[in-house]
Protein backbone atom coordinates (compact mmCIF):
# COMPACT_ATOMS: atom_id res chain seq x y z
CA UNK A 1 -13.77 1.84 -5.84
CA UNK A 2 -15.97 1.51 -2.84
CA UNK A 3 -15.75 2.58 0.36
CA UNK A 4 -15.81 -1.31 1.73
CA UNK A 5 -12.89 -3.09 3.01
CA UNK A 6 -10.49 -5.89 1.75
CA UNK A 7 -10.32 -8.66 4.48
CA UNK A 8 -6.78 -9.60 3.02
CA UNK A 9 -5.21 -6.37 3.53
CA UNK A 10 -3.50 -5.64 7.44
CA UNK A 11 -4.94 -3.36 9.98
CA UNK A 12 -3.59 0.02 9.76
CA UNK A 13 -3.95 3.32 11.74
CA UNK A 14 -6.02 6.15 10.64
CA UNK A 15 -3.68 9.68 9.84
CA UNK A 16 -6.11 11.90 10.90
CA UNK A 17 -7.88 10.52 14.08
CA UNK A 18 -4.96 7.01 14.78
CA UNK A 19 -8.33 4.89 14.75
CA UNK A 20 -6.70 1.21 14.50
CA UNK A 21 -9.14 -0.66 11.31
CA UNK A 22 -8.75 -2.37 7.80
CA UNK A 23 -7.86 -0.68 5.05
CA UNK A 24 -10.54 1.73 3.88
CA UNK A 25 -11.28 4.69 1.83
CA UNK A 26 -13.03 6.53 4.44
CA UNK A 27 -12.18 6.15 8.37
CA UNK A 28 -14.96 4.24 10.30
CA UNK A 29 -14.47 7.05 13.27
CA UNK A 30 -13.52 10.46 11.80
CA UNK A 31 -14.81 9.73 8.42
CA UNK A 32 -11.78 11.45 6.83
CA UNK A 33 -11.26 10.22 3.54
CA UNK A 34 -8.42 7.82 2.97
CA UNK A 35 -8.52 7.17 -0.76
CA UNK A 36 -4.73 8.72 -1.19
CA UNK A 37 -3.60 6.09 1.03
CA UNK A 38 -5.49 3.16 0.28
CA UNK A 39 -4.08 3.89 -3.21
CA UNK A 40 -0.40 4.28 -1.97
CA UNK A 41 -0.62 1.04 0.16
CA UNK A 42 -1.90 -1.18 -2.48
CA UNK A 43 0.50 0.32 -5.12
CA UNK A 44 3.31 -0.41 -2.73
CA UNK A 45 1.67 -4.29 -2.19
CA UNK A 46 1.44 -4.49 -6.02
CA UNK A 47 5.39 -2.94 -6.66
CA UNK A 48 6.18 -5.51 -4.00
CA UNK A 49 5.24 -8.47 -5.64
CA UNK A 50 6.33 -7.00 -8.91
CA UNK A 51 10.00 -6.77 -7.23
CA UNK A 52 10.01 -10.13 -5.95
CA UNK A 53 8.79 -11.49 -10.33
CA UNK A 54 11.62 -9.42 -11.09
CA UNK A 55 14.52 -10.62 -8.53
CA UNK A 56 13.20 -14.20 -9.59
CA UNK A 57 13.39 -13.93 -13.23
CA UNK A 58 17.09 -11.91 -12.46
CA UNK A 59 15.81 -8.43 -14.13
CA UNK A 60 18.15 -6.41 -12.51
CA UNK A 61 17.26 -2.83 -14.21
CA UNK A 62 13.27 -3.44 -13.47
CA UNK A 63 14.22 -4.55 -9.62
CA UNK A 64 16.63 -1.40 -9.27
CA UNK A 65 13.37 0.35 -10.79
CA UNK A 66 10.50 -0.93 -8.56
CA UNK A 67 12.65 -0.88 -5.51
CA UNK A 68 12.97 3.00 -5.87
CA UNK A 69 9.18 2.94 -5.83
CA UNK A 70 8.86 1.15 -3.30
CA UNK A 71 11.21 3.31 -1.00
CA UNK A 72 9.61 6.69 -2.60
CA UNK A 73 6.47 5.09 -1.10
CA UNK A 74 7.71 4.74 2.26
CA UNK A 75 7.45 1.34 2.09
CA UNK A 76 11.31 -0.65 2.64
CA UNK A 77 12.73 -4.03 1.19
């Protein structure tokens, strides 16, 4: 992965330094890098839309699955 941003992904805040910018492996401030989280926040886009295939095709034990990851992520649905 590079270090460049997705223009489809929301703002978020920096944890080290709070600098507001896109989602990034390395801050555009502090330079801290950011790979953990820009893995965590597009796993918890990709469980997402995962959850939403499986509450549409009515796979009940996959949702009750994916929407544990999605809470163990931080992330709430």
């Amino acid at each position: 992965m590079t270090s460049s941003s997705m223009s489809s992904e929301p703002p978020f805040r920096c944890s080290v330094c709070r600098a507001r910018q896109t989602l990034r492996e390395t801050c555009r401030r502090c330079q801290a890098d950011l790979r953990l989280v820009v893995h965590a926040h597009r796993r918890a886009a990709y469980v997402s839309t995962q959850l939403e295939k499986a509450r549409q095709s009515g796979d009940r034990d996959r949702e009750t699955i994916l929407a544990a990851e999605l809470r163990w992520l931080g992330q709430t649905r």
